[in-house]
Protein backbone atom coordinates (compact mmCIF):
# COMPACT_ATOMS: atom_id res chain seq x y z
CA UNK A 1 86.44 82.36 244.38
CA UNK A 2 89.35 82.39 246.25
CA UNK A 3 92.09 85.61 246.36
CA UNK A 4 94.50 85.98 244.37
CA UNK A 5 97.60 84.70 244.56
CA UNK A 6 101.45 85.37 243.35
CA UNK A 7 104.66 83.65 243.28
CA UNK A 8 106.66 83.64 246.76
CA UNK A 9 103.57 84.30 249.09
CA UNK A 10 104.35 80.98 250.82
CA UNK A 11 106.69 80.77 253.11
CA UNK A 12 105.34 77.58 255.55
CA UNK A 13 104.72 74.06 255.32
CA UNK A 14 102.74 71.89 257.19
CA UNK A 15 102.51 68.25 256.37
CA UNK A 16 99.61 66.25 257.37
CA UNK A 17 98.15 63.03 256.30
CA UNK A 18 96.32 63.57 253.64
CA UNK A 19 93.19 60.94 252.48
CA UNK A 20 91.24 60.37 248.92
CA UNK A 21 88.74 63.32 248.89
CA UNK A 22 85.59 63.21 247.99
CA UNK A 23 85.07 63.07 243.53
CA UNK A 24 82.72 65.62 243.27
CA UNK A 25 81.83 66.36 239.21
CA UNK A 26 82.04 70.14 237.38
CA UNK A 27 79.94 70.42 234.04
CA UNK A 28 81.24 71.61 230.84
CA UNK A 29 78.70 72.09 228.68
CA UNK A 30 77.05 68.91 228.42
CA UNK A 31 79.63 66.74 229.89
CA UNK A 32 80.50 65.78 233.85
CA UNK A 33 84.07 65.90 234.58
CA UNK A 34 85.00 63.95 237.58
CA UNK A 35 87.68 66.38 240.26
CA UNK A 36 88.63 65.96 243.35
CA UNK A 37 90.33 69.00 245.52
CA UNK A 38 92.56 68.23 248.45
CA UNK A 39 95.05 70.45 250.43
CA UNK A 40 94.28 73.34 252.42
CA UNK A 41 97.64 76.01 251.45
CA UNK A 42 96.67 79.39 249.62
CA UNK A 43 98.14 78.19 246.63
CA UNK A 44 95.78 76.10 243.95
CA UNK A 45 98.05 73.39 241.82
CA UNK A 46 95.63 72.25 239.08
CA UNK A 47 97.06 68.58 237.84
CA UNK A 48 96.12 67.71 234.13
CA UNK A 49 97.10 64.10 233.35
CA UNK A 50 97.79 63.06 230.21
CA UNK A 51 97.30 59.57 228.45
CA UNK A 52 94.92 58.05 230.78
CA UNK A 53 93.77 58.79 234.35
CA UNK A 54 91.47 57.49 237.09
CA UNK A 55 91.54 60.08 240.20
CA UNK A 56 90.15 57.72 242.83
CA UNK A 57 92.44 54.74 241.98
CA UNK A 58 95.61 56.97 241.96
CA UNK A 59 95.11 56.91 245.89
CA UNK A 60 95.65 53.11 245.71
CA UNK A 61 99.41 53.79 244.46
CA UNK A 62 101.74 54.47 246.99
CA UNK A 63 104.13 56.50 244.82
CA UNK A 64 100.93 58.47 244.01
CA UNK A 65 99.80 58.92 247.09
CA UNK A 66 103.32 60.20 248.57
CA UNK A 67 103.04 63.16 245.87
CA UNK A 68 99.74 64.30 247.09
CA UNK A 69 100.84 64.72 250.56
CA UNK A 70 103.70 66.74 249.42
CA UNK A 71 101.68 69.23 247.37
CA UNK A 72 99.09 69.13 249.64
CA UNK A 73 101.54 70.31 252.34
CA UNK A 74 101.56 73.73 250.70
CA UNK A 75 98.90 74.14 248.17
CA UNK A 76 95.41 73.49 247.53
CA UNK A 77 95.53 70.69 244.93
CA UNK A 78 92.53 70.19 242.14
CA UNK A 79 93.31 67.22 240.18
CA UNK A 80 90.26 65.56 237.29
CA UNK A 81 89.90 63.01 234.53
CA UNK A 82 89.66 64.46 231.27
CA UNK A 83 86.46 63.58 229.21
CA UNK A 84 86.52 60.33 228.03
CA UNK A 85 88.61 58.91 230.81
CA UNK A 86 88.44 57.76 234.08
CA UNK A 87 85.12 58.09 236.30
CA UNK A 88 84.63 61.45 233.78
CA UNK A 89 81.55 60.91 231.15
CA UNK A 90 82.53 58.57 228.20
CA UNK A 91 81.79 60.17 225.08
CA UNK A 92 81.72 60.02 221.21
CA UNK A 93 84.88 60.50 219.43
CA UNK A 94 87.76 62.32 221.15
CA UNK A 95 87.54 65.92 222.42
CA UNK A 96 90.07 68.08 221.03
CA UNK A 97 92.63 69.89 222.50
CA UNK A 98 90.08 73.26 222.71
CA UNK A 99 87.60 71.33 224.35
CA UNK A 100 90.07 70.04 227.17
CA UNK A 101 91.35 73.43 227.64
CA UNK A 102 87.49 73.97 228.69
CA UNK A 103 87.06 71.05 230.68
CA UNK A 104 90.63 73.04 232.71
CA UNK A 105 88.35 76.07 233.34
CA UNK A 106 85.31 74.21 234.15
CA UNK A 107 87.31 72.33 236.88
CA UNK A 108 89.45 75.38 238.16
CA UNK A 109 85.51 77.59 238.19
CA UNK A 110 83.68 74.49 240.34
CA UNK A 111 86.27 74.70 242.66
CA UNK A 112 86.22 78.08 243.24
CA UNK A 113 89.54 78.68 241.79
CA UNK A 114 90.46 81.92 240.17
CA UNK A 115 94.44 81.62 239.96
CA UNK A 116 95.99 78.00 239.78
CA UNK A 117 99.80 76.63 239.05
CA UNK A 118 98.87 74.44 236.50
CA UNK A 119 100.94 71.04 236.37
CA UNK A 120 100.58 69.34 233.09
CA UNK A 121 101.60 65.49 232.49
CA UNK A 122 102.67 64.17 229.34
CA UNK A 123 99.38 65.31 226.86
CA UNK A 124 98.45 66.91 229.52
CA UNK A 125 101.14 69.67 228.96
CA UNK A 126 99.71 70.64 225.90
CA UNK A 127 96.14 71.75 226.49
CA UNK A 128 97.77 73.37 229.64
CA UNK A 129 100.24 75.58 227.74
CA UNK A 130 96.84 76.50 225.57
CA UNK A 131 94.98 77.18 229.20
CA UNK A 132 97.87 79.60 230.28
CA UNK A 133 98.63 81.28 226.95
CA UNK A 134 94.65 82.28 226.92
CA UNK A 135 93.90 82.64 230.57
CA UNK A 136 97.33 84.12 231.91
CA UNK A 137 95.09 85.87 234.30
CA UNK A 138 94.07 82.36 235.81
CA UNK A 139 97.70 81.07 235.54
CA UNK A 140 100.13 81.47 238.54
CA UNK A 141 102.67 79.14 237.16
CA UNK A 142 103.52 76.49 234.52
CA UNK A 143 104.77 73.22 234.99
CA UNK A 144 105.35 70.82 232.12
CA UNK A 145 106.12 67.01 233.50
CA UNK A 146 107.84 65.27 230.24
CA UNK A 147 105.61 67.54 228.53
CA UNK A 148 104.08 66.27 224.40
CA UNK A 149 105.25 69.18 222.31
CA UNK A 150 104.70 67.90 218.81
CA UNK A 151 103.71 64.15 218.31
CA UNK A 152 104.63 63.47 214.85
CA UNK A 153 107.72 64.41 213.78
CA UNK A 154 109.31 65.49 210.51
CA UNK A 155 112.94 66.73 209.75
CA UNK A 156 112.64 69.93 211.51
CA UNK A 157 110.97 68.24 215.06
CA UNK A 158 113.25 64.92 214.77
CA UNK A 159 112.36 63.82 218.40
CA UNK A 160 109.05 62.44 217.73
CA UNK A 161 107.82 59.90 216.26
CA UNK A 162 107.80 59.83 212.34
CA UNK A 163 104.36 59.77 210.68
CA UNK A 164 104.51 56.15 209.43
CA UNK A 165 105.52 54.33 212.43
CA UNK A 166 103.22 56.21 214.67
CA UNK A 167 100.04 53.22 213.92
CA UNK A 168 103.04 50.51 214.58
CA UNK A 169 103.53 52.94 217.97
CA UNK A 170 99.71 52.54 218.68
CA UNK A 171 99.48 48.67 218.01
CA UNK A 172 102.63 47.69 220.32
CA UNK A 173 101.18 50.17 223.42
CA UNK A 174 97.47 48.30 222.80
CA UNK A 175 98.97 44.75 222.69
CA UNK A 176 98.98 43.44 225.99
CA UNK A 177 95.96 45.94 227.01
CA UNK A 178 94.24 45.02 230.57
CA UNK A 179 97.30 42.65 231.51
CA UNK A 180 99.45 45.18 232.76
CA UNK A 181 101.21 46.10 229.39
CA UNK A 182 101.58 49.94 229.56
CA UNK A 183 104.50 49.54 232.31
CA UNK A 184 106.88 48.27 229.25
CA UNK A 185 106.32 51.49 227.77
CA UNK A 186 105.36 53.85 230.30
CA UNK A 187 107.22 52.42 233.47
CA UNK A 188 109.79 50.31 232.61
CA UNK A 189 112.00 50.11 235.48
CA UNK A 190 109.20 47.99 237.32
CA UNK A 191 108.12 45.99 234.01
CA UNK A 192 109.54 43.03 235.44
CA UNK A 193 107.48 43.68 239.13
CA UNK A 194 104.53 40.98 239.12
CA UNK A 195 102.74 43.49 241.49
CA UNK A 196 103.40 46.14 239.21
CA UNK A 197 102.14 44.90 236.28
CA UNK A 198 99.00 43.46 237.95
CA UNK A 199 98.65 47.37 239.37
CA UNK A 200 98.87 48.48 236.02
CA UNK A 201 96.68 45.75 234.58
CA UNK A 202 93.69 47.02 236.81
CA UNK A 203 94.40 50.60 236.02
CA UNK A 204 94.20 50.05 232.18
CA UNK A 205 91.19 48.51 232.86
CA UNK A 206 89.07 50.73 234.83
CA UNK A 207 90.92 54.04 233.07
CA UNK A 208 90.04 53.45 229.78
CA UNK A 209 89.41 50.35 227.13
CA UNK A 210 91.78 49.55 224.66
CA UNK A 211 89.61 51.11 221.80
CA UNK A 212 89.33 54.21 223.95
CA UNK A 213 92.87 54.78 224.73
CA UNK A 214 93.69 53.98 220.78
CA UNK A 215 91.22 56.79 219.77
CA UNK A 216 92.80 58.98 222.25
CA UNK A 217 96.66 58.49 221.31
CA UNK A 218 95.77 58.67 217.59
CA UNK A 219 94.28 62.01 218.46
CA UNK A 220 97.03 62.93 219.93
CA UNK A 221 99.11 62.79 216.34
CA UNK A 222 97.58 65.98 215.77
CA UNK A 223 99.16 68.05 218.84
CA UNK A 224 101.62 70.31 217.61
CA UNK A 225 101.66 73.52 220.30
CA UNK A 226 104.98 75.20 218.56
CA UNK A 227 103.77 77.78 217.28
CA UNK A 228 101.64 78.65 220.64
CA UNK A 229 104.68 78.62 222.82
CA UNK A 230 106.23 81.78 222.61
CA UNK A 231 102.93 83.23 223.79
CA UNK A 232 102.90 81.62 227.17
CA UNK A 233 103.70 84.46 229.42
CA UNK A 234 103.88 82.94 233.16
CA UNK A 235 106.64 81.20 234.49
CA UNK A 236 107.48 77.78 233.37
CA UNK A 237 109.58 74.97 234.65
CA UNK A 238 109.73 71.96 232.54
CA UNK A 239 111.09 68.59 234.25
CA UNK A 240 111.63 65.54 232.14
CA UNK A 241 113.60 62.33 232.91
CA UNK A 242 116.25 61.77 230.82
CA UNK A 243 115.89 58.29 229.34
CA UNK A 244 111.76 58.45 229.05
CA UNK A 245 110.74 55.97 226.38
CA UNK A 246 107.50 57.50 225.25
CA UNK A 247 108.43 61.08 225.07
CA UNK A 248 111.79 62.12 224.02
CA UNK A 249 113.68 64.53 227.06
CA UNK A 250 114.86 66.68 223.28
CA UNK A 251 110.36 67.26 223.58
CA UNK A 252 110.88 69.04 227.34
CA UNK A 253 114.38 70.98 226.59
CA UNK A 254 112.65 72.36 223.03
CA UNK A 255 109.74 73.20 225.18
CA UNK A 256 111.49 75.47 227.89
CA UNK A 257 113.62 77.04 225.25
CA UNK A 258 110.70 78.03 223.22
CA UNK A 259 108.87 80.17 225.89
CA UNK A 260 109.77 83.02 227.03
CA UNK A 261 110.16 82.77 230.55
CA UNK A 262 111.34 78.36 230.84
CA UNK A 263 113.88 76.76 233.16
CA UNK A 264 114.36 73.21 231.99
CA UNK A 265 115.39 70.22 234.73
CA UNK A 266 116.61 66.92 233.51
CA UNK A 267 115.75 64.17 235.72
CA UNK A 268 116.99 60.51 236.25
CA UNK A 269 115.11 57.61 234.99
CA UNK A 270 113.56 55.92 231.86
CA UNK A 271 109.84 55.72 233.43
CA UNK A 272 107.37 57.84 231.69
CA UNK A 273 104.92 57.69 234.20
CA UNK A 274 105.46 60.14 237.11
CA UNK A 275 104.04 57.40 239.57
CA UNK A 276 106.88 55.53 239.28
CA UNK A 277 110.33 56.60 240.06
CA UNK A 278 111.38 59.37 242.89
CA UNK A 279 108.67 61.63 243.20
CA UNK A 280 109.54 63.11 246.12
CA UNK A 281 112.46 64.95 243.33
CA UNK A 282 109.51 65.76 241.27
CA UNK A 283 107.49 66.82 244.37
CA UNK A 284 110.69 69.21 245.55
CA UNK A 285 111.33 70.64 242.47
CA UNK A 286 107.30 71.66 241.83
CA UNK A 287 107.96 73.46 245.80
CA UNK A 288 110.86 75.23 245.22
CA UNK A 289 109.86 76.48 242.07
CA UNK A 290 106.55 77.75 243.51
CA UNK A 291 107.79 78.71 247.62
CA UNK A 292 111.28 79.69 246.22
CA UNK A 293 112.16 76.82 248.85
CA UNK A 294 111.89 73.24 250.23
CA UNK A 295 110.81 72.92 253.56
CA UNK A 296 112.26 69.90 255.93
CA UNK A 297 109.85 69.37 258.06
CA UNK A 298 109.90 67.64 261.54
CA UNK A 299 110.05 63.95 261.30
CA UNK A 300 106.22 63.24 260.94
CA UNK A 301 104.93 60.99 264.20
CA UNK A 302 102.00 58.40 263.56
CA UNK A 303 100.81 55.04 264.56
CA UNK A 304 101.57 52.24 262.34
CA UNK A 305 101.34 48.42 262.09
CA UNK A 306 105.21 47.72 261.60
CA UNK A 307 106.26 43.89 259.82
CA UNK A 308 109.65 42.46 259.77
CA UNK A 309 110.52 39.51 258.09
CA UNK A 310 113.41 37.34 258.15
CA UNK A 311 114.12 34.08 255.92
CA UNK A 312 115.72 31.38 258.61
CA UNK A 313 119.20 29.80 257.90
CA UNK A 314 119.72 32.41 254.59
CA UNK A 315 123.45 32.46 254.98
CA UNK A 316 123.98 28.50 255.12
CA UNK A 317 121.30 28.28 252.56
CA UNK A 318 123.35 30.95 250.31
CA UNK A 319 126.41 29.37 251.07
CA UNK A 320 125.44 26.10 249.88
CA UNK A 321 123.39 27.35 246.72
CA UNK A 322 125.71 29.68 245.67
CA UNK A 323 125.73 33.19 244.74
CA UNK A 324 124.06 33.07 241.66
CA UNK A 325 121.27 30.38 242.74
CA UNK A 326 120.43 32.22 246.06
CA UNK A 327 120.19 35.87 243.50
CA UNK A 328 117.59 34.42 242.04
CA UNK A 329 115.48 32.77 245.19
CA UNK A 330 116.19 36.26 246.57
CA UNK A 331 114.86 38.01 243.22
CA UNK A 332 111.76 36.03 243.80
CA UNK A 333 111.09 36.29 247.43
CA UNK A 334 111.40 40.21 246.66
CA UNK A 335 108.59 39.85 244.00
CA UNK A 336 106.32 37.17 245.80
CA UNK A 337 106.29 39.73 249.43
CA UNK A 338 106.40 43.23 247.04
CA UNK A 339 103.05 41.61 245.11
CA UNK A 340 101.45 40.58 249.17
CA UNK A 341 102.66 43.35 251.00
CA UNK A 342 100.69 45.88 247.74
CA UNK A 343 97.63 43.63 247.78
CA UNK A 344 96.90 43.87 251.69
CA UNK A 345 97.21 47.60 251.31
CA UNK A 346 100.53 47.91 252.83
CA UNK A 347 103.80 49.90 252.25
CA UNK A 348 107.39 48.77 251.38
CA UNK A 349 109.63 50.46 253.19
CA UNK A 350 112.83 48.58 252.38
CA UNK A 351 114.65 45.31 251.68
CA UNK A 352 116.53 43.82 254.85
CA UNK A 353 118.64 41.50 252.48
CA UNK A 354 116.94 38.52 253.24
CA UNK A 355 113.86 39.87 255.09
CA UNK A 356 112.04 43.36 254.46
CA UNK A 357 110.28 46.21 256.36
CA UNK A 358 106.96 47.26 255.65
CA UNK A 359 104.31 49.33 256.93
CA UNK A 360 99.91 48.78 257.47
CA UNK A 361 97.89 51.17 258.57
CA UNK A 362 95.80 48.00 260.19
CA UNK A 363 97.04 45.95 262.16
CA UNK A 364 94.38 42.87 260.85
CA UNK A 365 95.89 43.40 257.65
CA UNK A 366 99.28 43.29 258.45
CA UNK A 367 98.83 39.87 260.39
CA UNK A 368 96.82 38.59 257.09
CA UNK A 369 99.70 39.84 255.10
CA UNK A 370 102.20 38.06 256.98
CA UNK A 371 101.01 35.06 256.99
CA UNK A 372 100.45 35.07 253.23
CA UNK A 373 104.01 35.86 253.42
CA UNK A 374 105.19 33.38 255.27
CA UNK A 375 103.10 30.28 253.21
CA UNK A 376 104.17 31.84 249.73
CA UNK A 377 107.75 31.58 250.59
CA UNK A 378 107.49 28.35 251.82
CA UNK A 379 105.84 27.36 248.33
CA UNK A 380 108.99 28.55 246.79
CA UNK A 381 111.35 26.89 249.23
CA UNK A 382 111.88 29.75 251.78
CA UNK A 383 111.16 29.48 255.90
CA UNK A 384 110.53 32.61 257.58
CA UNK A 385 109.70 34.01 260.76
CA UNK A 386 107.64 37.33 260.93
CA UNK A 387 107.20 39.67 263.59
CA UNK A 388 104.62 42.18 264.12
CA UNK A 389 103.61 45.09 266.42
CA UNK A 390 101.79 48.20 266.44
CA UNK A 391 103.46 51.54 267.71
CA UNK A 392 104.32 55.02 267.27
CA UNK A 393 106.72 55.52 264.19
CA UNK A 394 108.65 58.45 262.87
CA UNK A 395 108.54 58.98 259.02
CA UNK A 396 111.56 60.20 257.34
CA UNK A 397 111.14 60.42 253.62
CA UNK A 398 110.94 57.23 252.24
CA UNK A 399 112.61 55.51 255.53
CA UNK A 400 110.93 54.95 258.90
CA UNK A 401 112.45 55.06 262.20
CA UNK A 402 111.78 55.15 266.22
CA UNK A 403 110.77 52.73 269.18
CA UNK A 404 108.20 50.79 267.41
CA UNK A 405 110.33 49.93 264.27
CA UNK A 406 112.93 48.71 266.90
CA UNK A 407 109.73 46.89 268.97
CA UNK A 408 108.81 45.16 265.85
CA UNK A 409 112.17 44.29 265.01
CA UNK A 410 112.88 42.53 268.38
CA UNK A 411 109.69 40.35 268.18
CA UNK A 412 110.87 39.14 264.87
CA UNK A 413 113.99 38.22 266.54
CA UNK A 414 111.92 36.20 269.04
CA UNK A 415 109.97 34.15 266.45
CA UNK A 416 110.90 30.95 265.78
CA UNK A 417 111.01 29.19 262.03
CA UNK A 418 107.47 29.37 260.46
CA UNK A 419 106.03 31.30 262.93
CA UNK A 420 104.19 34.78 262.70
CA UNK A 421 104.86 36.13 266.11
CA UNK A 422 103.09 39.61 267.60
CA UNK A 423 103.01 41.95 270.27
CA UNK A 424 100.08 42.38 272.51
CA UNK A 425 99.39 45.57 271.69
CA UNK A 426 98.62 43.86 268.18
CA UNK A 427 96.21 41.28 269.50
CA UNK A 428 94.15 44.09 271.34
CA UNK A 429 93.46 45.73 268.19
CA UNK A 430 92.48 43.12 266.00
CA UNK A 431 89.66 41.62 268.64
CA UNK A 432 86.62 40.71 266.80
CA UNK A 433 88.58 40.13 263.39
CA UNK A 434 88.21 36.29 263.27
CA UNK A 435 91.85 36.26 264.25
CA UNK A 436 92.91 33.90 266.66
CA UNK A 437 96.48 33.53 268.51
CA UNK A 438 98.49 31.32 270.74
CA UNK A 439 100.40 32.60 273.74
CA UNK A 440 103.58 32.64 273.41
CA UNK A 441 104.91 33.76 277.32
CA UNK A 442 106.80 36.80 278.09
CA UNK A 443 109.70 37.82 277.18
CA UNK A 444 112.57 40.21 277.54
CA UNK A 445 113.30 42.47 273.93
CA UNK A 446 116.59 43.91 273.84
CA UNK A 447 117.00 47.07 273.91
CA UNK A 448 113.77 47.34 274.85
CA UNK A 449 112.56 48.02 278.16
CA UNK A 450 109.80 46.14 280.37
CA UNK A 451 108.06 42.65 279.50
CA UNK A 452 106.46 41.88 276.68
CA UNK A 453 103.47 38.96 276.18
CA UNK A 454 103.43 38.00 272.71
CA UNK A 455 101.74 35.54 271.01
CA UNK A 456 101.96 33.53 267.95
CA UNK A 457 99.18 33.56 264.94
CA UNK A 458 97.33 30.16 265.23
């Protein structure tokens, strides 16, 4: 088991990439619950999801993935799908809240954990304010994300939902099940993101089946934790967005006023979910509340395929469409490369105004990305020229910066209409992909020193 371990022991951070562990599975009593533990900092952060969960596919979300490396730059991290859910064991009926409390423990014991921070999501709060009211000598910390207090509501808990509308609740969340539906409710400030919703749409899917997720949210109108809350005795911060849809931000402020040692934070946003929206906010608050600070570390260094796109002519064409016309090309150009840039495992970095950054860690994909790019626009009217390269990049936060963002940017500068153009450094890497490329000469990059050979994708 590991030591033990209080509040304020840390007092360094060390960010490194951080990859999908392996899903290793922890028996309670007859069941297999799927975990995975990732991190290496002497503090254990035990993540209990609520609604539904699927710890291998969370990786595939960059949002996701972004919050791992953050608690994993300072804790040990043990995250697992509940029973029922997720690459856990299906079984009959729905466990109760006692017997996911267990499934906590069972976790927390298989990975050698004797003291964990235990961040709870959504329903996920609930069994673990049970865990640390009956094992405060396993709890370190408590950390509520828009945290299910009471379900079903009545006139003294007004902020739930009342007990004949909650099947009405159920039906509208199932409709739509498998096609991406859940982001109306759960993560509306992307609803209207094609990529999004087809994320979401294979999520629902391999997470849980409609009938599954129905049993598990009608359960759910049983949780009522009240009357357990005043007996929590560890530390608790409670965060909750302000405008959630699904759970009311009255649920988290009731919550951190009701134990005896709470600290509520009210965040922006409507999104339920915590995968969408700023989680690096979510990410600093969890730090500070356990380190007692945030550390800024050193921009991080690491090689990257870098893509810049540009859409040829966009001021004449905006010019002579008009404002509102060339808002809504743009609006679909932004959906079109968002959807692309997801599917060939790539990141977003930012909109350009008529063009965008994003990131690959291959440079095969990046070129198979681009052109995608490049013939979807055209489908939709749009000409582009792309350029790509492959370099050392620094990342800052969300943002990326350094000589091969500005490399990149100056062979996109180069390309002419239609074309895909790259560096060499790109064409070295992909040999043997099926790839194939047509010299383009070298050239001068401002800025930039030396000659560059680049080449256009045939």
């Amino acid at each position: 088991m590991r030591s033990t371990f209080s509040l304020g022991d840390i007092r360094t951070n060390t960010m490194r990439p951080v990859r999908m562990p392996q899903t290793q599975y922890a028996s309670s009593g007859d069941v297999h619950i799927a975990y995975q533990v990732f991190g290496q900092g002497p503090l254990d952060i035990v993540l209990v999801w609520g609604g539904i969960s699927h710890i291998e596919l969370f990786w595939e979300t960059a949002a996701f993935g972004r919050f791992f490396e953050r608690l994993a730059g300072f804790a040990r991290v043990i995250q697992f799908d509940r029973r029922g859910i997720g690459l856990s064991d299906r079984v009959g009926g729905v466990a109760t809240l006692e017997e996911r409390m267990d499934d906590v423990r069972a976790v927390m014991d298989a990975a050698g954990s004797d003291r964990a921070a235990l961040f709870g999501e959504s329903e996920g709060a609930p069994m673990s304010v049970l865990f640390a009211a009956t094992y405060p000598e396993r709890t370190v910390a408590l950390i509520p994300y828009a945290p299910l207090v009471c379900a079903v509501g009545d006139e003294s808990f007004p902020w739930a939902v009342p007990r004949d509308m909650y099947p009405a609740v159920l039906d509208m969340m199932i409709q739509g099940w498998g096609h991406g539906g859940s982001v109306d409710f759960f993560a509306p400030s992307v609803a209207a993101d094609p990529g999004a919703r087809a994320e979401a749409a294979r999520f629902e899917k391999y997470a849980a089946s409609p009938s599954a997720f129905r049993d598990q949210m009608a359960m759910n109108a049983s949780i009522d934790i009240r009357p357990i809350l005043a007996s929590v005795n560890v530390p608790t911060l409670v965060l909750h967005r302000r405008d959630d849809l699904v759970v009311s931000v009255e649920q988290g402020r009731y919550l951190a006023a009701n134990v005896p040692d709470g600290t509520f934070i009210e965040l922006e946003g409507t999104d339920h979910l915590l995968g969408s929206g700023d989680v690096e906010v979510i990410a600093d608050h969890v730090q500070r509340f356990l380190t007692g600070h945030v550390h800024d570390a050193e921009p991080e260094r690491v090689l990257a395929t870098v893509v810049f796109t540009d859409i040829v002519d966009s001021t004449r064409r905006a010019a002579a469409l008009g404002d509102r016309a060339w808002r809504d090309i743009l609006d679909r150009h932004d959906q079109v490369t968002a959807h692309l840039v997801a599917l060939h495992r790539g990141r977003l970095i930012k909109s350009t105004g008529d063009g965008l950054l994003a990131t690959f860690d291959g440079p095969a994909r990046a070129v198979q990305c681009s052109t995608s790019m490049r013939d979807a626009l055209r489908g939709i009217g749009l000409e582009t020229r792309v350029g790509v390269h492959t370099g050392e990049v620094e990342r800052r936060g969300d943002d990326i910066g350094g000589i091969g963002v500005h490399i990149a940017a100056r062979v996109e500068a180069a390309a002419q209409a239609g074309e895909v153009l790259v560096s060499r450094t790109v064409t070295d890497l992909v040999a043997g992909s099926g790839l194939s490329f047509t010299d383009r000469g070298d050239h001068e990059l401002k800025g930039v020193p030396g000659i560059w050979r680049l080449y256009a994708v045939a």
